[in-house]
Protein backbone atom coordinates (compact mmCIF):
# COMPACT_ATOMS: atom_id res chain seq x y z
CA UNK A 1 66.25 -27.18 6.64
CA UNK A 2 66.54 -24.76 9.64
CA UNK A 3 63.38 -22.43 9.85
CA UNK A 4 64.47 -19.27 11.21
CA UNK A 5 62.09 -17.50 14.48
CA UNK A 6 61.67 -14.35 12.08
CA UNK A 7 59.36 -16.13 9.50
CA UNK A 8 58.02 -18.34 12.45
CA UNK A 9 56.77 -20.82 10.20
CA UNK A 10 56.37 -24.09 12.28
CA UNK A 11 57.57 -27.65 10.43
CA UNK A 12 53.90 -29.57 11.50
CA UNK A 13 53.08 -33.38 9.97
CA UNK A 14 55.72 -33.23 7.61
CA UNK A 15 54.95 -29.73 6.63
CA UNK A 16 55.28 -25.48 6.95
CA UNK A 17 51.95 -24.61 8.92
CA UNK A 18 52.02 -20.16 9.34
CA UNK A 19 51.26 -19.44 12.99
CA UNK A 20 48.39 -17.45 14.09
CA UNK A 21 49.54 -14.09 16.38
CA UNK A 22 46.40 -12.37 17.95
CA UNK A 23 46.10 -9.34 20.33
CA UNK A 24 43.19 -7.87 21.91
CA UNK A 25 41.74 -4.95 20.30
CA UNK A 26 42.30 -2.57 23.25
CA UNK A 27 46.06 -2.26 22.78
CA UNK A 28 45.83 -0.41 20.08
CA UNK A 29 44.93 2.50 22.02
CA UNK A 30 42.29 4.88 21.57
CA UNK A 31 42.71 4.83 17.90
CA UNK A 32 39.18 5.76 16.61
CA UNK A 33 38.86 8.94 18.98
CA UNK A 34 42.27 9.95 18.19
CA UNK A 35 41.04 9.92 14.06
CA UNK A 36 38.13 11.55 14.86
CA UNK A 37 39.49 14.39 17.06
CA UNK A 38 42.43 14.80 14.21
CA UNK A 39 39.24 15.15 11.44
CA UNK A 40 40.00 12.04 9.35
CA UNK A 41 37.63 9.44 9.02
CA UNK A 42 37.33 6.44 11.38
CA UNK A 43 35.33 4.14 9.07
CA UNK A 44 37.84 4.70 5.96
CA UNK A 45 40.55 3.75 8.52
CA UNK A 46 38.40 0.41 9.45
CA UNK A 47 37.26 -0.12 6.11
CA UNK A 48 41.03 -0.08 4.86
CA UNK A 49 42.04 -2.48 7.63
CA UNK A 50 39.43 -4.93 6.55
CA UNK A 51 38.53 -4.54 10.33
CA UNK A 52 34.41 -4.16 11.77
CA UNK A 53 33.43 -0.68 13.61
CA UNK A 54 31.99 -2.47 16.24
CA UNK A 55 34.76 -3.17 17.55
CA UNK A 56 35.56 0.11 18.79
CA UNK A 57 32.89 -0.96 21.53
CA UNK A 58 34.85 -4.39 21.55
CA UNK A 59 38.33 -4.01 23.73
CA UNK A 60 38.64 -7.87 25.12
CA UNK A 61 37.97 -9.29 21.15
CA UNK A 62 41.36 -10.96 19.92
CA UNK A 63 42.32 -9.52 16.48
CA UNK A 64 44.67 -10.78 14.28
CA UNK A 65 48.27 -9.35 15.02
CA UNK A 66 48.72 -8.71 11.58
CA UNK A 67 45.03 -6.99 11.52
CA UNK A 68 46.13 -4.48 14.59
CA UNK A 69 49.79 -3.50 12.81
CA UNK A 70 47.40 -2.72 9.80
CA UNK A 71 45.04 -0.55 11.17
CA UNK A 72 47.42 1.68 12.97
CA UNK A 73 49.49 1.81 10.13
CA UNK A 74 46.39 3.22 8.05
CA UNK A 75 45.51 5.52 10.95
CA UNK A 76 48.72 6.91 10.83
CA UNK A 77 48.25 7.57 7.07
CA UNK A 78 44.87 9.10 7.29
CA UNK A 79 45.68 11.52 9.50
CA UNK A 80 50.11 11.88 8.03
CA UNK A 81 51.17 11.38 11.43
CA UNK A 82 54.32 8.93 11.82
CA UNK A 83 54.12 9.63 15.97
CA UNK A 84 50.62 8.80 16.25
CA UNK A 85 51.29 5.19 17.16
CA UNK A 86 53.38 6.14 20.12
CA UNK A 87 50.61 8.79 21.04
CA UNK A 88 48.05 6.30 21.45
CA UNK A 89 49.95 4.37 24.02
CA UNK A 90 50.89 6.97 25.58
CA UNK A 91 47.08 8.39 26.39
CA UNK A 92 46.58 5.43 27.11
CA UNK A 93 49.02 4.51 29.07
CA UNK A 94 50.07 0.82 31.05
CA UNK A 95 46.70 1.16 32.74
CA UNK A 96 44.71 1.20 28.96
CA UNK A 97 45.66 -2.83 28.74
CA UNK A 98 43.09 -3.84 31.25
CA UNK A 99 44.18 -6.74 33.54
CA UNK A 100 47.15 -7.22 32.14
CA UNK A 101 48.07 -3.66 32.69
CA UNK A 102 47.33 -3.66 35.92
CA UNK A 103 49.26 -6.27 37.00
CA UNK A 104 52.25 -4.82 35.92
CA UNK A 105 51.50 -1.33 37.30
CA UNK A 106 50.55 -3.27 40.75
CA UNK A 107 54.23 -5.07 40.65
CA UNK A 108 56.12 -4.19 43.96
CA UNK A 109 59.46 -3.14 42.03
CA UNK A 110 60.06 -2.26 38.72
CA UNK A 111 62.20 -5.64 37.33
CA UNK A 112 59.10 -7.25 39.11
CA UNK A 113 56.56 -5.33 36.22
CA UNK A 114 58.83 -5.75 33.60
CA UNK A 115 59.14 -9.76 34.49
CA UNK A 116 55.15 -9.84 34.41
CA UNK A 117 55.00 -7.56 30.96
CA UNK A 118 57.64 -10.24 30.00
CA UNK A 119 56.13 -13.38 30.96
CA UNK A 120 52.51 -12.85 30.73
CA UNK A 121 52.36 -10.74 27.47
CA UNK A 122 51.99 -13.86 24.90
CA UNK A 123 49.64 -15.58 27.73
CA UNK A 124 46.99 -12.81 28.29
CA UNK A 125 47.95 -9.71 25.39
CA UNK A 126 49.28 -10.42 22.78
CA UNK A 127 50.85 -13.65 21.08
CA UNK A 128 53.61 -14.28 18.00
CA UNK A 129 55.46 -11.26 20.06
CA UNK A 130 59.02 -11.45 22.60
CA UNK A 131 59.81 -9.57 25.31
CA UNK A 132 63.24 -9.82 27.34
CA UNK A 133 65.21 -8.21 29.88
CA UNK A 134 68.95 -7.77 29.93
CA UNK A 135 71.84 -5.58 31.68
CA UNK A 136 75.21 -4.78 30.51
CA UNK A 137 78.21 -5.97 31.65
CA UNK A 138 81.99 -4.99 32.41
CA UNK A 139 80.86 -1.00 32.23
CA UNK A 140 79.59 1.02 34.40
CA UNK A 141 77.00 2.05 35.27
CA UNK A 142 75.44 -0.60 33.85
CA UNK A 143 72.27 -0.72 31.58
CA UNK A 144 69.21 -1.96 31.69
CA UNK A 145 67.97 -3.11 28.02
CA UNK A 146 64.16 -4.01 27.91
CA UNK A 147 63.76 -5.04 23.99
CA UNK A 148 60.17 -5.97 22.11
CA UNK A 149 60.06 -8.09 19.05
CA UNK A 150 57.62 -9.18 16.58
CA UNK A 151 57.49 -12.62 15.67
CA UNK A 152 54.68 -12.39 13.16
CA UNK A 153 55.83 -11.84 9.40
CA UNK A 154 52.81 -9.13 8.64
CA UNK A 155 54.80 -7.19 6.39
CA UNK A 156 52.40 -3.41 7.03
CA UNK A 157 53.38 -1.39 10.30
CA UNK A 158 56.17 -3.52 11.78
CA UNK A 159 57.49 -0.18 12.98
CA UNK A 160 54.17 1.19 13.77
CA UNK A 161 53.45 -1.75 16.38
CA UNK A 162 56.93 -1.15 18.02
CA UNK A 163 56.40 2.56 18.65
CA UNK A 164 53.13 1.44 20.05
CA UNK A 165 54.65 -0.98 22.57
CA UNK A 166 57.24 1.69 23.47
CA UNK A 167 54.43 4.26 24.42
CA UNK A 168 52.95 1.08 27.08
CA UNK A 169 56.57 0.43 28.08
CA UNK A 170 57.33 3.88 28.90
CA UNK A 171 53.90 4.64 30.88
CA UNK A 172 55.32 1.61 32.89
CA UNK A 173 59.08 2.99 33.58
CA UNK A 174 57.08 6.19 34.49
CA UNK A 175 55.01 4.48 37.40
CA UNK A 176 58.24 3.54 38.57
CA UNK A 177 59.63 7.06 38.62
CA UNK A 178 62.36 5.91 35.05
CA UNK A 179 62.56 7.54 32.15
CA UNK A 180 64.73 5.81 29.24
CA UNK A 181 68.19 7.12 28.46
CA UNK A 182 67.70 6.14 24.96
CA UNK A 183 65.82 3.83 22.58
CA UNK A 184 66.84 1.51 19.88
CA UNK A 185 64.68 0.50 16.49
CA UNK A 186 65.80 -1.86 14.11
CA UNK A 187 64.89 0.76 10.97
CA UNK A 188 65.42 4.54 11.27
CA UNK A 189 62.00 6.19 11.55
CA UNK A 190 60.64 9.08 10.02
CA UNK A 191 59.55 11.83 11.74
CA UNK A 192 63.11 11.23 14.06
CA UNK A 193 63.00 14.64 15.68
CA UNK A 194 58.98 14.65 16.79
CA UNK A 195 59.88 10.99 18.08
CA UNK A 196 62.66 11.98 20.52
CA UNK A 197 60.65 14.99 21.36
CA UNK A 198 58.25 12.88 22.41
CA UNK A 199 60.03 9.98 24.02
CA UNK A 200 62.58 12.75 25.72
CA UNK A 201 65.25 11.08 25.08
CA UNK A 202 67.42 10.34 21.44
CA UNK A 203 66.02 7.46 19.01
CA UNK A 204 69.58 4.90 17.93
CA UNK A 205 69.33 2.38 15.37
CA UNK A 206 69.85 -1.19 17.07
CA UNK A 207 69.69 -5.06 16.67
CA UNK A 208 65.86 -4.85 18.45
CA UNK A 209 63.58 -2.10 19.44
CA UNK A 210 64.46 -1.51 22.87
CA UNK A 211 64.36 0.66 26.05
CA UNK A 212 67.78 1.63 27.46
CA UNK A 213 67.51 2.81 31.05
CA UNK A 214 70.01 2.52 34.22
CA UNK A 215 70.10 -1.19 35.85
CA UNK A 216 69.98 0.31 39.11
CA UNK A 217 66.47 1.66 39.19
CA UNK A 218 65.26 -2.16 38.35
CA UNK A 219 64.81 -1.89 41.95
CA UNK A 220 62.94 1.07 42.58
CA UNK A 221 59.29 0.45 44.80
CA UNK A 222 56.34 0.77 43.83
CA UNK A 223 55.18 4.06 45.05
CA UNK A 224 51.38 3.15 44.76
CA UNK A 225 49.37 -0.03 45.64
CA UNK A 226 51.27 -3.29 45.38
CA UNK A 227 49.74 -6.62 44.32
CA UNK A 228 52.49 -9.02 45.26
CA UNK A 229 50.69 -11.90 43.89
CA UNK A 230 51.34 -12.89 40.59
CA UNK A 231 49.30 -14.85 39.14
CA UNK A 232 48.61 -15.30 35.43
CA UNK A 233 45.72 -15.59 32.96
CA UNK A 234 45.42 -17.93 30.05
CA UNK A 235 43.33 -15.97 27.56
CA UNK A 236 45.38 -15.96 24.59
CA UNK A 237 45.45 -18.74 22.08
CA UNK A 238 48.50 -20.76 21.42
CA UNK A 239 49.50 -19.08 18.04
CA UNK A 240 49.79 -23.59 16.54
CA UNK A 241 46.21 -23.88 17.78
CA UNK A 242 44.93 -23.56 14.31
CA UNK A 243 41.39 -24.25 15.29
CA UNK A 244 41.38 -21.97 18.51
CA UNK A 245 42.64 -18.97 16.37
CA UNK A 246 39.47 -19.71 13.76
CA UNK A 247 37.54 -19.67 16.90
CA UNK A 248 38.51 -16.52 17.61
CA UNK A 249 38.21 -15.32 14.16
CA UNK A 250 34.65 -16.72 14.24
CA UNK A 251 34.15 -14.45 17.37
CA UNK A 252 35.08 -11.45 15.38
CA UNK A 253 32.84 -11.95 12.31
CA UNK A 254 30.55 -11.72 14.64
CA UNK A 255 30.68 -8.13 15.10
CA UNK A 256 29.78 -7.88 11.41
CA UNK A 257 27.57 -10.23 11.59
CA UNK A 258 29.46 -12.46 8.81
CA UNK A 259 30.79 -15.69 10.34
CA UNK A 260 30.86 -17.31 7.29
CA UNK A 261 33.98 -19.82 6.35
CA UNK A 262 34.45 -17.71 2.84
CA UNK A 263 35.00 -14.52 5.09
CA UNK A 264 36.78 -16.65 7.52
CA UNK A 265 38.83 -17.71 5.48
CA UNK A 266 39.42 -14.59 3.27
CA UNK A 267 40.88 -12.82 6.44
CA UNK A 268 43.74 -15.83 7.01
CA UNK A 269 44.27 -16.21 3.14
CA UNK A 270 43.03 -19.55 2.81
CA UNK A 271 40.37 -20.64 0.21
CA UNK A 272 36.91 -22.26 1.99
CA UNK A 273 37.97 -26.06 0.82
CA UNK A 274 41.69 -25.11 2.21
CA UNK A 275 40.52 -23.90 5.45
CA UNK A 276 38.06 -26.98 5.85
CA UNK A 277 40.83 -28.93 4.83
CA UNK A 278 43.14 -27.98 7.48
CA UNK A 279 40.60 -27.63 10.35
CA UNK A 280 39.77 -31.22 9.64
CA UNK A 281 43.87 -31.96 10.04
CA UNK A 282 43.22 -30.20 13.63
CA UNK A 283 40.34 -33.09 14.17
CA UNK A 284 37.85 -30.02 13.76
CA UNK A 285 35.49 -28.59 11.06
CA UNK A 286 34.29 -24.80 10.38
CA UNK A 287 30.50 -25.86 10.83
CA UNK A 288 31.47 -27.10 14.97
CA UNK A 289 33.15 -24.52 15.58
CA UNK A 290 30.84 -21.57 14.43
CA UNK A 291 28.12 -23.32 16.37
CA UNK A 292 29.84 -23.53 19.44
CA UNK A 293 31.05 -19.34 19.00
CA UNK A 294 27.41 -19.11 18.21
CA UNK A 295 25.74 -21.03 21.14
CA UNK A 296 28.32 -19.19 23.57
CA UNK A 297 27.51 -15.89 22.46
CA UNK A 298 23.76 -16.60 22.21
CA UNK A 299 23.64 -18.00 25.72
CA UNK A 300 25.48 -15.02 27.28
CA UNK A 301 23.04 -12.69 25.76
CA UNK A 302 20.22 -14.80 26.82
CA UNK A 303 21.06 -14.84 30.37
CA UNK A 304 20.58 -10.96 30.21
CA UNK A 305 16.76 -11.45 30.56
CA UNK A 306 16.51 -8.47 28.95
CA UNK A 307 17.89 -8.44 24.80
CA UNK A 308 14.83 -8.82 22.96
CA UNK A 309 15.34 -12.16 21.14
CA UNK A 310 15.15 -11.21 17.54
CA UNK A 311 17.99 -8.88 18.13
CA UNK A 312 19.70 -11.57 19.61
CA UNK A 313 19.12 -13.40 16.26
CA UNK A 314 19.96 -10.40 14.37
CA UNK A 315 23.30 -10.23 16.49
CA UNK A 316 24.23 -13.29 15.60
CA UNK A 317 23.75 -13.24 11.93
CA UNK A 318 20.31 -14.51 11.49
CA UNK A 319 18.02 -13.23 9.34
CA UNK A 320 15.06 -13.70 11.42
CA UNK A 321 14.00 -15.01 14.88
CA UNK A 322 12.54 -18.46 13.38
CA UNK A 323 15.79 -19.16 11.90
CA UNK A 324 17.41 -18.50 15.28
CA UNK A 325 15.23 -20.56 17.61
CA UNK A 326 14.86 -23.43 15.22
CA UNK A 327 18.87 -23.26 15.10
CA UNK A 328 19.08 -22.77 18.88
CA UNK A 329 15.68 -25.67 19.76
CA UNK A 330 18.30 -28.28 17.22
CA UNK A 331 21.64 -27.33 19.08
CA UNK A 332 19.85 -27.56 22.96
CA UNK A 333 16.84 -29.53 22.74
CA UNK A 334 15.14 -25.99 23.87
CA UNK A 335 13.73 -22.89 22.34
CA UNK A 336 15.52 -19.59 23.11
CA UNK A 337 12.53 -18.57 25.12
CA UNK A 338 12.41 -21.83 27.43
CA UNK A 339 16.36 -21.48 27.84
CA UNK A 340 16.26 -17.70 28.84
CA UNK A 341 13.36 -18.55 31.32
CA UNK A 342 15.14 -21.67 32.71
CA UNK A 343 18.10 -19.71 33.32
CA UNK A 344 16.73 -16.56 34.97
CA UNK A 345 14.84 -18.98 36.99
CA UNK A 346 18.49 -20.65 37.88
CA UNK A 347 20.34 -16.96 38.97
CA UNK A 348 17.09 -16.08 41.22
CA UNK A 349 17.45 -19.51 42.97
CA UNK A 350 21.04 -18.79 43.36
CA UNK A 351 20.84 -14.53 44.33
CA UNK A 352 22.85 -14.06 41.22
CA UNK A 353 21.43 -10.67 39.50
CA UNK A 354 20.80 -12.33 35.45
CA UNK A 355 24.21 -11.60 33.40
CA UNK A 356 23.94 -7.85 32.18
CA UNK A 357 21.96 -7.04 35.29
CA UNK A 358 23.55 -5.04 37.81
CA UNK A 359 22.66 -6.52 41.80
């Protein structure tokens, strides 16, 4: 049976195992100020999405792909505004992705930045998507066609996501004094007109969404600062790491203070003994990996010297300190107190300011 890339369901041990896409939270743009400036309400929007508040304060936490498409797409509702995706990105611009961003605005030509957004989107960004690069031949003047694609099967705000990565894709064409000659989606969109009013430039319906723009200005130098060194961050969880992407949605629960394997579980679609079931297949279980999310998070905010420890506890889903520190004293042979201690004691030897601390 040939499994096609669309449905991206991977034949694993004899069997169809659904990959995981994530992205981190801050490309979806400024999504929560744009609701609130536009009067609709940002918690209905994050309620709908099945998605925590916190993390608005959150823009490195990996969501799930399908999670991101969903909350745009109910932003967009709440406020009846089919542009808004493209909006976002577009306040936000190449520079709103964080390092990623700004290693493709730092690129010394423009195919340079689009070979970094190409190669190091799945890696650092955003997984279970494609970008590519290609130019048109036997016409002139030939074309430059930078396409996006969605691997993940998420069936809510396909379209929302790609008008999203076109804003991004545009602020980078911009740096790089291009504008697109035109732009391809695979569905017509609504709201046609305010799109190409937007994008300045007319909205086709094509194979892929895509950026058309002349091949020649691939070329064109950076006319800020250059970072000719490319080098690339692993941050991004391979989308058939099962047990990485629970680890990540462990992370998130977090925020919500629910990092429970019902809720876990809930948000992928698999039932508790299901979930269990396939972690263990991964040579993992829910209960290790919670505690090691758990331990990581508790010792970062224990090397800040300064979080008082039962909000720590609170943070971390605890119901009280005691619960915590006995928790903590059984994972590390040492109470929360004598760890914090320990490691302020360890940054002073060192002249490292505690984590949270500024020098």
């Amino acid at each position: 049976m040939e499994v096609s890339r669309e449905t991206h369901f991977l034949l694993e041990q004899g069997r169809f195992v659904a990959a995981l896409g994530f992205t981190k939270a801050r490309s979806m743009g400024p999504v929560a100020e744009a609701v609130e400036r536009a009067g609709g309400s940002v918690a209905r929007v994050f309620r709908k999405a099945e998605l925590p508040l916190r993390l608005i304060e959150a823009p490195e936490q990996l969501i799930l792909l399908r999670d991101q498409l969903a909350l745009v797409e109910h932003a967009a509702r709440e406020l009846d505004d089919e542009a808004l995706p493209l909006r976002l990105s577009m306040q936000a611009g190449i520079e709103g992705l964080g390092f990623f961003g700004r290693r493709v605005r730092t690129a010394p030509t423009l195919e340079n930045a689009i070979e970094r957004c190409n190669f190091g989107i799945q890696s650092m960004l955003q997984s279970m998507t494609h970008m590519d690069l290609t130019q048109t031949k036997g016409r002139a003047p030939r074309l430059a066609i930078w396409t996006y694609e969605i691997l993940d099967d998420a069936p809510v705000g396909r379209q929302k996501n790609e008008l999203l990565a076109f804003g991004y894709m545009i602020s980078a064409l911009k740096h790089f004094r291009v504008g697109a000659l035109r732009v391809t989606l695979p569905q017509r969109p609504l709201a046609r007109a305010v799109l190409e009013d937007i994008l300045g430039c007319e909205i086709a319906v094509g194979e892929k969404a895509a950026l058309i723009f002349p091949a020649e200005r691939l070329s064109n130098a950076n006319p800020a600062c250059v970072d000719p060194v490319d080098t690339r961050g692993e941050d991004m969880p391979s989308p058939t790491d099962f047990a990485a992407g629970v680890e990540r949605l462990v992370e998130l629960a977090l925020l919500e203070r629910r990092p429970t394997i019902d809720h876990v579980g809930r948000r992928l679609g698999f039932s508790a003994r299901s979930l269990q079931r396939r972690l263990a297949e991964a040579g993992d279980s829910f209960d290790v990996i919670r505690r090691r999310v758990v331990l990581a998070k508790a010792r970062t905010r224990l090397r800040d010297g300064a979080t008082p420890i039962t909000q720590i506890a609170y943070e971390l889903g605890y119901s009280d300190a005691a619960h915590f520190s006995r928790a903590f004293a059984a994972w590390t042979g040492e109470s929360p107190r004598a760890w914090r201690r320990a490691a302020v004691a360890r940054a002073c030897e060192t002249g490292l300011p505690p984590l949270g601390r500024r020098p």
